[in-house]
PDB file of N, CA and C in Angstrom:
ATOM      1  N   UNK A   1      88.974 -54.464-115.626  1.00  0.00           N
ATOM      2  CA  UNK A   1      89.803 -55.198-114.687  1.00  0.00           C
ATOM      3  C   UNK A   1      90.207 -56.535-115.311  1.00  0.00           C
ATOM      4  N   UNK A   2      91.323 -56.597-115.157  1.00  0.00           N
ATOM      5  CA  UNK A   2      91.986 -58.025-115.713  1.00  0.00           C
ATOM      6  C   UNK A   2      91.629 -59.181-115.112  1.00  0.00           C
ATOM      7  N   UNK A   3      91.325 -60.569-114.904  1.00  0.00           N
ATOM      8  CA  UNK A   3      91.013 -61.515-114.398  1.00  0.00           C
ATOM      9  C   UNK A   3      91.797 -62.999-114.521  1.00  0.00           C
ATOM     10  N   UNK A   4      91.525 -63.400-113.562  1.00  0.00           N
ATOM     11  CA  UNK A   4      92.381 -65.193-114.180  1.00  0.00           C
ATOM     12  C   UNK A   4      91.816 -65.923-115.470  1.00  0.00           C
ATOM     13  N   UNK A   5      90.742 -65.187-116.040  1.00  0.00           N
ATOM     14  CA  UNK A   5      90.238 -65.504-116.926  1.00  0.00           C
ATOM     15  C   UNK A   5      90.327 -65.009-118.679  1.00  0.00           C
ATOM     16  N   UNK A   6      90.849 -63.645-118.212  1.00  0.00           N
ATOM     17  CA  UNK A   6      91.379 -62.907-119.082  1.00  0.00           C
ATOM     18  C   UNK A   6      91.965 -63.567-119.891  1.00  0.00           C
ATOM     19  N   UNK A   7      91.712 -63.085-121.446  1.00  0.00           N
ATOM     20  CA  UNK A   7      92.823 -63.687-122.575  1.00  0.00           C
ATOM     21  C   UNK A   7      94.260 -62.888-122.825  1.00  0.00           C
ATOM     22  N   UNK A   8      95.008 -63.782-122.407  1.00  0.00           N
ATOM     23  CA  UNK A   8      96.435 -62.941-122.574  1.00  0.00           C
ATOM     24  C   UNK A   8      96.412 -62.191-124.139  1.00  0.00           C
ATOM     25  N   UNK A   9      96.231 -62.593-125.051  1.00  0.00           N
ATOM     26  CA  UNK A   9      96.000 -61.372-126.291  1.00  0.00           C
ATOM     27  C   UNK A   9      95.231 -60.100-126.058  1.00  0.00           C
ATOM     28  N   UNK A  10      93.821 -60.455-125.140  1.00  0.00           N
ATOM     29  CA  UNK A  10      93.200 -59.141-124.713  1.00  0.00           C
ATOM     30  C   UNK A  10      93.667 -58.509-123.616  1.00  0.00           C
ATOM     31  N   UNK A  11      94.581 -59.317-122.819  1.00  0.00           N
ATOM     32  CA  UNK A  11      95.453 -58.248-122.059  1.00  0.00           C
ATOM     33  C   UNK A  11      96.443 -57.277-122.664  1.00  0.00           C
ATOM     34  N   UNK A  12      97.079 -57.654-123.911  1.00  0.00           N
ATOM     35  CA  UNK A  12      98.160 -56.968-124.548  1.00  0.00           C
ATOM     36  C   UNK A  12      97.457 -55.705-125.240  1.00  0.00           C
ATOM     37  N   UNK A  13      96.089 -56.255-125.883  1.00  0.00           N
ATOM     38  CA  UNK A  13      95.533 -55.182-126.385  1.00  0.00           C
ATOM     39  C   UNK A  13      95.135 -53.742-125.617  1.00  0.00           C
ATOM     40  N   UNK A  14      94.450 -54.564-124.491  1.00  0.00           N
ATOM     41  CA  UNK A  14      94.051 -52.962-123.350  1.00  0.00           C
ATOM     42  C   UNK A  14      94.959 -52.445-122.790  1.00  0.00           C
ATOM     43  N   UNK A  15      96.184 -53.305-122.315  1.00  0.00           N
ATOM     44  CA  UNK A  15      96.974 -52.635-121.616  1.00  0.00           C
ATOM     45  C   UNK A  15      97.960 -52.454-122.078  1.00  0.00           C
ATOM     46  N   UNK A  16      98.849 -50.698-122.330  1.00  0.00           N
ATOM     47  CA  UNK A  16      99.584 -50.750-122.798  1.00  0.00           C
ATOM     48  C   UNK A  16     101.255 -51.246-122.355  1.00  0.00           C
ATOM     49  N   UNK A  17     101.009 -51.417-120.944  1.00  0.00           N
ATOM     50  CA  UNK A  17     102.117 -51.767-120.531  1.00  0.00           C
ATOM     51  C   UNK A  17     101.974 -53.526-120.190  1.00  0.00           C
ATOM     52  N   UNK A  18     101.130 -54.114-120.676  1.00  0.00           N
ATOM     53  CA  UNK A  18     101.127 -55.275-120.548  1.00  0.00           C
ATOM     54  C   UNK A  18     101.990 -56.432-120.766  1.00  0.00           C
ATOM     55  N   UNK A  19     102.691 -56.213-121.846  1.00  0.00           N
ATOM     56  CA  UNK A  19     103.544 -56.372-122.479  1.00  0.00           C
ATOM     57  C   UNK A  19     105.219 -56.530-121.496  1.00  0.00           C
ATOM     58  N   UNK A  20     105.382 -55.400-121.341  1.00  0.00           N
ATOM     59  CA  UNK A  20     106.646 -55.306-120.786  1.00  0.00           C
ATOM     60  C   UNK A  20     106.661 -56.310-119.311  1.00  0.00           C
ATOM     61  N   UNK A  21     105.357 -55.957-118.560  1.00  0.00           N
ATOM     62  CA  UNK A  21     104.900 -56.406-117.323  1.00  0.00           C
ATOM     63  C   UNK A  21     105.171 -58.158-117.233  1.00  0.00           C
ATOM     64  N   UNK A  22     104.394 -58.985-118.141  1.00  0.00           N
ATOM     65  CA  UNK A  22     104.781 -60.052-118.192  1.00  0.00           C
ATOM     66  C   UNK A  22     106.253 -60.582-118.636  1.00  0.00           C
ATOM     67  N   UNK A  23     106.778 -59.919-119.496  1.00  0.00           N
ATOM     68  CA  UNK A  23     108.323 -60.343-119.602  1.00  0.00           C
ATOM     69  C   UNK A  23     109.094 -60.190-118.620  1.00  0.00           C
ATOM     70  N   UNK A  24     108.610 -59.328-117.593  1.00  0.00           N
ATOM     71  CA  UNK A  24     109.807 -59.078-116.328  1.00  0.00           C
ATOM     72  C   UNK A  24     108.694 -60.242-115.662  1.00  0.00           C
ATOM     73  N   UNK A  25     107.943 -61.004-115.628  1.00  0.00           N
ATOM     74  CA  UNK A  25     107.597 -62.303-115.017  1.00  0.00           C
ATOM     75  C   UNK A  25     108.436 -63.836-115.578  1.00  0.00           C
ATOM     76  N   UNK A  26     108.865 -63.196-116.750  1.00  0.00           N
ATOM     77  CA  UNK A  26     109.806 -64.571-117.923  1.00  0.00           C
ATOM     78  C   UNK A  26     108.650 -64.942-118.743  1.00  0.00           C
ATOM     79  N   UNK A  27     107.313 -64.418-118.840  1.00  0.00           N
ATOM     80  CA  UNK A  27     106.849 -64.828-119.994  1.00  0.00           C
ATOM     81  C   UNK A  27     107.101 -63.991-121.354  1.00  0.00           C
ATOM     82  N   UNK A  28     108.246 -64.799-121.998  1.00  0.00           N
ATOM     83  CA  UNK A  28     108.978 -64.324-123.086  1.00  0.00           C
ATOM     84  C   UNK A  28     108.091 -64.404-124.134  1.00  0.00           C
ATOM     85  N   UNK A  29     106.705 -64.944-124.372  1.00  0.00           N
ATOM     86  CA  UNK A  29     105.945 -65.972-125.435  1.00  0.00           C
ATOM     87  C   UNK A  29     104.905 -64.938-125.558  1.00  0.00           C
ATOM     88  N   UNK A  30     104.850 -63.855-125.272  1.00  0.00           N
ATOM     89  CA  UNK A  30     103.696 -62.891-125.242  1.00  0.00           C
ATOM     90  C   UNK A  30     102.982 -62.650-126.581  1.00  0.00           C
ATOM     91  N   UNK A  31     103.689 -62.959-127.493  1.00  0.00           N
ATOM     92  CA  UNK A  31     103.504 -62.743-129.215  1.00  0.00           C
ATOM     93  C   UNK A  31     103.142 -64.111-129.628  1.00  0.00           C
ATOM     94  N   UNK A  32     103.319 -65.406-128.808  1.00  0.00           N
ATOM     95  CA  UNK A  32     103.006 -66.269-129.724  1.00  0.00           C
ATOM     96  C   UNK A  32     101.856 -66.619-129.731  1.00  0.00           C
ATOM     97  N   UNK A  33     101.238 -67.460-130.843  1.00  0.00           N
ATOM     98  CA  UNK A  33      99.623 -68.160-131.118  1.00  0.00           C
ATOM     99  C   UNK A  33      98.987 -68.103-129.733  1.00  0.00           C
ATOM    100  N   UNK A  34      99.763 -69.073-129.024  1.00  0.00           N
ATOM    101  CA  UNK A  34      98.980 -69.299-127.860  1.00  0.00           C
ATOM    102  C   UNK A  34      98.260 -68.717-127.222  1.00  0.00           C
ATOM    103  N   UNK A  35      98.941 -67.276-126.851  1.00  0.00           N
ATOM    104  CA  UNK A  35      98.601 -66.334-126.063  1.00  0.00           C
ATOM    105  C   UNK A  35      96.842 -66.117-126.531  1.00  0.00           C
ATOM    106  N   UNK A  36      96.666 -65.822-127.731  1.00  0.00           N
ATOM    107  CA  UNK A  36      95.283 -65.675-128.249  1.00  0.00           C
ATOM    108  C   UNK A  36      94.490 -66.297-128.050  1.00  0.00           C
ATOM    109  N   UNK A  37      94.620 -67.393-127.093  1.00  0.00           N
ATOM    110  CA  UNK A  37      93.584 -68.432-126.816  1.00  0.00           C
ATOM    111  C   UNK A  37      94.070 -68.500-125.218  1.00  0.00           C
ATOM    112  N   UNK A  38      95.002 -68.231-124.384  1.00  0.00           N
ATOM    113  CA  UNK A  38      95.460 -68.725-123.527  1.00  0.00           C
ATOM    114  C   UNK A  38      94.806 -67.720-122.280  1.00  0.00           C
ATOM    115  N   UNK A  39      94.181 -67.981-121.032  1.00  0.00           N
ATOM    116  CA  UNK A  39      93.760 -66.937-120.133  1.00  0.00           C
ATOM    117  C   UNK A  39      95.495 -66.954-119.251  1.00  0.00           C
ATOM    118  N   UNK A  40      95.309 -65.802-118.410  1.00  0.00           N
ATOM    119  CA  UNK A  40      96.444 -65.488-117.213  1.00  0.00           C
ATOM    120  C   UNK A  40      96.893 -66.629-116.398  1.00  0.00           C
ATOM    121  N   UNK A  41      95.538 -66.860-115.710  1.00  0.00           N
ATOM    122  CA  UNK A  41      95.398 -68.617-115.303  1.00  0.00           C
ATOM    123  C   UNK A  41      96.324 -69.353-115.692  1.00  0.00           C
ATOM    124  N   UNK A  42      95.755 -69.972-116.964  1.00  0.00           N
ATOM    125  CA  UNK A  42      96.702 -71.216-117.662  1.00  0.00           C
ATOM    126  C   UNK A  42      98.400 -70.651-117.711  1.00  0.00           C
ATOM    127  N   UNK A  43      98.627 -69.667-118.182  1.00  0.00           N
ATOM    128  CA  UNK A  43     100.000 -69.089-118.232  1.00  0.00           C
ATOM    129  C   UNK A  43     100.713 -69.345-116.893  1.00  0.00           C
ATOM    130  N   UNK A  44     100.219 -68.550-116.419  1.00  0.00           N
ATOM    131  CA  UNK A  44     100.730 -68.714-114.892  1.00  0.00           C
ATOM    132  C   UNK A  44     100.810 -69.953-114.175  1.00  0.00           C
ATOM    133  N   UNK A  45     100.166 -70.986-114.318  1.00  0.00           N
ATOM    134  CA  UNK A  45     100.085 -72.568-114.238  1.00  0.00           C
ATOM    135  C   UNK A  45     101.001 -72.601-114.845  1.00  0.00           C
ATOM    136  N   UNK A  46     101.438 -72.970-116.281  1.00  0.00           N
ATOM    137  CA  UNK A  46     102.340 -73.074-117.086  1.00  0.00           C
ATOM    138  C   UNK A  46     103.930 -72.750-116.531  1.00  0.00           C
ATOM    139  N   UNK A  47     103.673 -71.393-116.323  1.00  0.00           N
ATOM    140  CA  UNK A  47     105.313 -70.731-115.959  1.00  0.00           C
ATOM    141  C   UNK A  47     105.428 -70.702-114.607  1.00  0.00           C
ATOM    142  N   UNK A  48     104.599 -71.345-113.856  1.00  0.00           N
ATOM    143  CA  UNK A  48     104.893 -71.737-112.273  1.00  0.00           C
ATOM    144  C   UNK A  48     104.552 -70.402-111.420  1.00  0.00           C
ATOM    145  N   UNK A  49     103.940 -68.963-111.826  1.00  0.00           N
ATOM    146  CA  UNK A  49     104.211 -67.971-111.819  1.00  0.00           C
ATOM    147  C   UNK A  49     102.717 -68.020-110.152  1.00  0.00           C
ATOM    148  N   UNK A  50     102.883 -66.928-109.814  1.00  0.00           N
ATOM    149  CA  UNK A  50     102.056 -66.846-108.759  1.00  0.00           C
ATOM    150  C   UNK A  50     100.794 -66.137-109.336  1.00  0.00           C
ATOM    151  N   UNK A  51      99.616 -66.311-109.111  1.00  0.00           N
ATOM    152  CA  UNK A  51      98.786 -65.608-110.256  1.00  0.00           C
ATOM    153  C   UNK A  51      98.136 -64.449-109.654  1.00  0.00           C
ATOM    154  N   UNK A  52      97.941 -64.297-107.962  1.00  0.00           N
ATOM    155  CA  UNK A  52      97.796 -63.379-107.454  1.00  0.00           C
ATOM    156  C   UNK A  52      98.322 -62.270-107.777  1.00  0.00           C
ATOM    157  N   UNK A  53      99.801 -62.551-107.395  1.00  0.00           N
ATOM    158  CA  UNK A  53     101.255 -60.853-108.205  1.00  0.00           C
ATOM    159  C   UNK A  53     100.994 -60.757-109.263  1.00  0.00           C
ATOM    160  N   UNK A  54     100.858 -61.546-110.774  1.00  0.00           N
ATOM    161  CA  UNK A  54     100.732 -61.100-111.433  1.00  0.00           C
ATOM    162  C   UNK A  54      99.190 -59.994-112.213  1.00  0.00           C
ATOM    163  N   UNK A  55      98.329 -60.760-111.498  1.00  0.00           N
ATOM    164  CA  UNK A  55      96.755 -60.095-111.811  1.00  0.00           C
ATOM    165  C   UNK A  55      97.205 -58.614-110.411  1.00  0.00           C
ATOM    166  N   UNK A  56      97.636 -58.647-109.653  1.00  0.00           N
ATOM    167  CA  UNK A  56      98.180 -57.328-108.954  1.00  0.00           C
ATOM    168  C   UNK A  56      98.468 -55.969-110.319  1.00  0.00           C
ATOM    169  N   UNK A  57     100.205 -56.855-110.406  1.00  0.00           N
ATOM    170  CA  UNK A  57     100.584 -56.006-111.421  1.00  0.00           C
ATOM    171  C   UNK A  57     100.263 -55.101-112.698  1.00  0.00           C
ATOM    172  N   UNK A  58      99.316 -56.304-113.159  1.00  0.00           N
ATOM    173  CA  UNK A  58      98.367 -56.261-114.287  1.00  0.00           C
ATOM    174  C   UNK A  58      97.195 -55.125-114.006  1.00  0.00           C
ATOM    175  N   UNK A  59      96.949 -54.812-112.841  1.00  0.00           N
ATOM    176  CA  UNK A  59      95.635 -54.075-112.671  1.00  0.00           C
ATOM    177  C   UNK A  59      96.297 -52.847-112.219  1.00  0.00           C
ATOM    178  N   UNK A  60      97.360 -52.792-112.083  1.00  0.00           N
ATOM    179  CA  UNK A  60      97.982 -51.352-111.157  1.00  0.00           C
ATOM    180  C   UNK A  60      97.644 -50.443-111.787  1.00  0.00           C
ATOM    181  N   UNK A  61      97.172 -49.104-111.483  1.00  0.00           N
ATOM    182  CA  UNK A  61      97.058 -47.972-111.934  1.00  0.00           C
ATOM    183  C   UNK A  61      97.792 -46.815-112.069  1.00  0.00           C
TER     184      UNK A  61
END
């Protein structure tokens, strides 16, 4: 299960649709440095994003 704590690099890794999921949020930056250090949390702070919908999305089955 994904968390607000989650590292956005280890989200890209487990999930294969992870990727696509956050770009239809506008996080265009999914590849950069940051991400490898950065949890969902901070991102979502960052991009103003709601962090509830996105940890939703993120966990859908």
């Amino acid at each position: 299960m994904i968390t607000k704590d989650t590292i956005i690099g280890d989200v890209i890794k487990e999930n294969e649709n992870a990727v696509g999921i956050l770009m239809s949020f506008g996080m265009g930056c999914v590849g950069c440095p940051s991400s490898q250090m950065e949890t969902i949390e901070q991102a979502c702070s960052i991009h103003g994003l709601d962090l509830e919908e996105v940890l939703a999305k993120l966990n859908e089955k």
